[in-house]
N, C-alpha and C. Protein backbone atom coordinates (compact mmCIF):
# COMPACT_ATOMS: atom_id res chain seq x y z
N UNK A 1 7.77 11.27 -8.56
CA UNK A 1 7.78 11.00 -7.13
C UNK A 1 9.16 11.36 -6.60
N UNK A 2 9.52 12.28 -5.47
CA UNK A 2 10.64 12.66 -5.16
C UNK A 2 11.38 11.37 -4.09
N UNK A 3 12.49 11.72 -3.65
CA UNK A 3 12.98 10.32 -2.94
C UNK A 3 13.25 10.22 -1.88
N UNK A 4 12.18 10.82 -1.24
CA UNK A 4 11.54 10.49 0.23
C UNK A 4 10.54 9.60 -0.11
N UNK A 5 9.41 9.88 -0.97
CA UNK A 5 8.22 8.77 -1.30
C UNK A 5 8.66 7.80 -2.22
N UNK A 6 9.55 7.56 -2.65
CA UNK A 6 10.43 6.46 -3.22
C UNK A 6 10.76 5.70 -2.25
N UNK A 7 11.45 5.90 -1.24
CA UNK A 7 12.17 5.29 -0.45
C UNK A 7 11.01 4.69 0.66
N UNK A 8 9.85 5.86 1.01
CA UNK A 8 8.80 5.31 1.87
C UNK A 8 7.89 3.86 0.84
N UNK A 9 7.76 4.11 -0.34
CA UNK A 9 6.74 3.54 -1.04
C UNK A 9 7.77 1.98 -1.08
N UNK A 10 9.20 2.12 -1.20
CA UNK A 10 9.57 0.84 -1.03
C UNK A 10 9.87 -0.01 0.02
N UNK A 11 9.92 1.26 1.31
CA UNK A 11 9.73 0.07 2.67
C UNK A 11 8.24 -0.36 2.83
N UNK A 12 6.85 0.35 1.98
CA UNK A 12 5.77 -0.24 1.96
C UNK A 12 5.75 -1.01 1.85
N UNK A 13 6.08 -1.29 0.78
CA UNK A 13 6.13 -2.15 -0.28
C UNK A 13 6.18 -3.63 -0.03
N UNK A 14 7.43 -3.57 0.13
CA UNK A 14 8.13 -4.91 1.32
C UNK A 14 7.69 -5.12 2.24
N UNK A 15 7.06 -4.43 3.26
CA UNK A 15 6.38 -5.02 4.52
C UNK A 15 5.19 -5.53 4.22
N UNK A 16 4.23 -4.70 2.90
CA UNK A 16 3.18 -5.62 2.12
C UNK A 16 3.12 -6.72 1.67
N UNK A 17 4.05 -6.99 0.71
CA UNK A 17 4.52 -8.43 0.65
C UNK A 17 4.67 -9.60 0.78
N UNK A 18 5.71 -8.48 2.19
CA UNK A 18 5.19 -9.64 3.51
C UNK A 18 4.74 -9.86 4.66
N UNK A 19 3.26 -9.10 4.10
CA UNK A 19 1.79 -9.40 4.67
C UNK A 19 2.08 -8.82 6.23
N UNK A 20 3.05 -8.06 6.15
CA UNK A 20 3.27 -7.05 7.46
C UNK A 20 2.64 -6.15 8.21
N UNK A 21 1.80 -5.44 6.76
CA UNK A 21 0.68 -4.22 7.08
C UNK A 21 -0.34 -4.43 5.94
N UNK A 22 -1.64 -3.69 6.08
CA UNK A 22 -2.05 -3.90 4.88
C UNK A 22 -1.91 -2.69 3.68
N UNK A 23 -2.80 -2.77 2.34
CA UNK A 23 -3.02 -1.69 1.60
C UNK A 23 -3.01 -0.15 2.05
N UNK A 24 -3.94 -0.53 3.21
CA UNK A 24 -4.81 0.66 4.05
C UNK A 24 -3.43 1.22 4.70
N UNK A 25 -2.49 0.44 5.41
CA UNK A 25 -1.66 1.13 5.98
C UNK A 25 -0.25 1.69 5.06
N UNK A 26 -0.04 1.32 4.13
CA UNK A 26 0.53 1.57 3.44
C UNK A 26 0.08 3.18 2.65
N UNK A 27 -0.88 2.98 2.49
CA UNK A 27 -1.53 4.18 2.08
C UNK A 27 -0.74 5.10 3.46
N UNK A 28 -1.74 4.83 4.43
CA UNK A 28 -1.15 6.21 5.71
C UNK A 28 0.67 5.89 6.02
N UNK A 29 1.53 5.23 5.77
CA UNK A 29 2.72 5.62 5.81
C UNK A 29 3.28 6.26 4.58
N UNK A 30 2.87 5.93 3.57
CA UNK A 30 3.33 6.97 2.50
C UNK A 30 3.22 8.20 2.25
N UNK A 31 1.26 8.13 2.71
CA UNK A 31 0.94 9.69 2.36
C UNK A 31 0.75 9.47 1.16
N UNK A 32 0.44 8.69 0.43
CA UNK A 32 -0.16 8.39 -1.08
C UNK A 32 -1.89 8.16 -1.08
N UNK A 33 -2.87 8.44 -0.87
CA UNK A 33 -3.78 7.77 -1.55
C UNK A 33 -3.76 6.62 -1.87
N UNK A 34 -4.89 5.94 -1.52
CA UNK A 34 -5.35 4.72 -1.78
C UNK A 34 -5.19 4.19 -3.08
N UNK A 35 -5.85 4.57 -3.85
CA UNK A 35 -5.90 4.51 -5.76
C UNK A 35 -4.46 5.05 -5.99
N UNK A 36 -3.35 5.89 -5.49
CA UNK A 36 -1.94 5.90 -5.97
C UNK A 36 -1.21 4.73 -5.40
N UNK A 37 -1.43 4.46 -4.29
CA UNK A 37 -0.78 3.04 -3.83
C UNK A 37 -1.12 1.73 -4.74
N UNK A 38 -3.04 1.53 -4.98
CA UNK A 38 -3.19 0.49 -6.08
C UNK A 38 -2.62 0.68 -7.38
N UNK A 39 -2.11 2.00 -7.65
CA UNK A 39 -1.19 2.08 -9.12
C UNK A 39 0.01 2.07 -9.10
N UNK A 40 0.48 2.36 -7.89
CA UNK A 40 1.92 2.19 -7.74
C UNK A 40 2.61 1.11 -7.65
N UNK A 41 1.62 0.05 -6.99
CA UNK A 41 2.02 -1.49 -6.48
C UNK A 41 1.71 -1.99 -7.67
N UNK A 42 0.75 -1.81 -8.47
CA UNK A 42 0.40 -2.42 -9.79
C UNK A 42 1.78 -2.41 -10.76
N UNK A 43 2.19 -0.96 -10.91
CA UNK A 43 3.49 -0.96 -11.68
C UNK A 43 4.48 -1.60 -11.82
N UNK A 44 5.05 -1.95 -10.62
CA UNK A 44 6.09 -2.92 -10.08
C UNK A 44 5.27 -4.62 -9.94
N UNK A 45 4.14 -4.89 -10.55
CA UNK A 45 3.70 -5.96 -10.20
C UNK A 45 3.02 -7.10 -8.95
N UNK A 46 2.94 -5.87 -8.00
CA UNK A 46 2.90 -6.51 -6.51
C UNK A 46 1.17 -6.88 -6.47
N UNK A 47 0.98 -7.62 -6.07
CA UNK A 47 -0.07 -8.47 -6.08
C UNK A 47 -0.99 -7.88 -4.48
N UNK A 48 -2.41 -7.63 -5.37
CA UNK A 48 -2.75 -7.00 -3.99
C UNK A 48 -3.93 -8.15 -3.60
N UNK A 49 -3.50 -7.86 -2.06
CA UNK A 49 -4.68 -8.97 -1.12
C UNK A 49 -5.69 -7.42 -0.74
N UNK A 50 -7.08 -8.25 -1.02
CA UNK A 50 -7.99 -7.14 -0.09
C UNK A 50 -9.14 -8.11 -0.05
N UNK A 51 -9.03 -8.48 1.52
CA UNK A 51 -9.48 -9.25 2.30
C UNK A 51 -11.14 -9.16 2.98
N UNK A 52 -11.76 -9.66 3.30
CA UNK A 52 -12.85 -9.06 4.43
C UNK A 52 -12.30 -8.12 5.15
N UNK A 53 -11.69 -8.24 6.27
CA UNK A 53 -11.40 -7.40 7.21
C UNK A 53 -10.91 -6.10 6.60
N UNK A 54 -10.41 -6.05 5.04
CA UNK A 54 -9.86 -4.79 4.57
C UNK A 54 -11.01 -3.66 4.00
N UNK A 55 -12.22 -4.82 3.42
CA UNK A 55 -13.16 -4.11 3.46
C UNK A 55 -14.29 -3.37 4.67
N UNK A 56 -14.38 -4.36 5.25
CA UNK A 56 -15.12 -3.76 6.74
C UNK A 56 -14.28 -2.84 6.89
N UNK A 57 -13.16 -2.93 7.20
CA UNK A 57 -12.46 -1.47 7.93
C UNK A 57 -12.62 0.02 6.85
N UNK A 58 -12.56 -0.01 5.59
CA UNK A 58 -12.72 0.92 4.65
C UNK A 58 -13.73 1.07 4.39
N UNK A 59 -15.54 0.42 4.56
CA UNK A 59 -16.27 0.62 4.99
C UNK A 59 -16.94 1.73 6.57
N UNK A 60 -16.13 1.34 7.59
CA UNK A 60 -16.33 2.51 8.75
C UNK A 60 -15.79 3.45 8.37
């Protein structure tokens, strides 16, 4: 990962955390994929919420 998406994946990161944005948006500020964001956050240990509302919306 070069260190522009380093640096984006860790202000994700942190605003995920703390419950700032969700999965979904994290995904579209990185520019990672969905399934690279759930492996990326996995790596570092970050604990993922996926809520009702996260599914309805990834459902439409």
């Amino acid at each position: 990962m070069d260190c522009e998406h380093d640096s984006e994946l860790k202000a994700a990161a942190k605003l995920y955390k703390e419950g700032k944005i969700t999965i979904r948006e994290a995904s579209d500020i990185t520019g990672i994929p969905l399934r690279g964001i759930l492996h990326e956050f996995g790596k570092v240990g970050i604990c993922i919420r996926y809520g009702e509302d996260e599914l309805k919306e990834d459902i439409e």
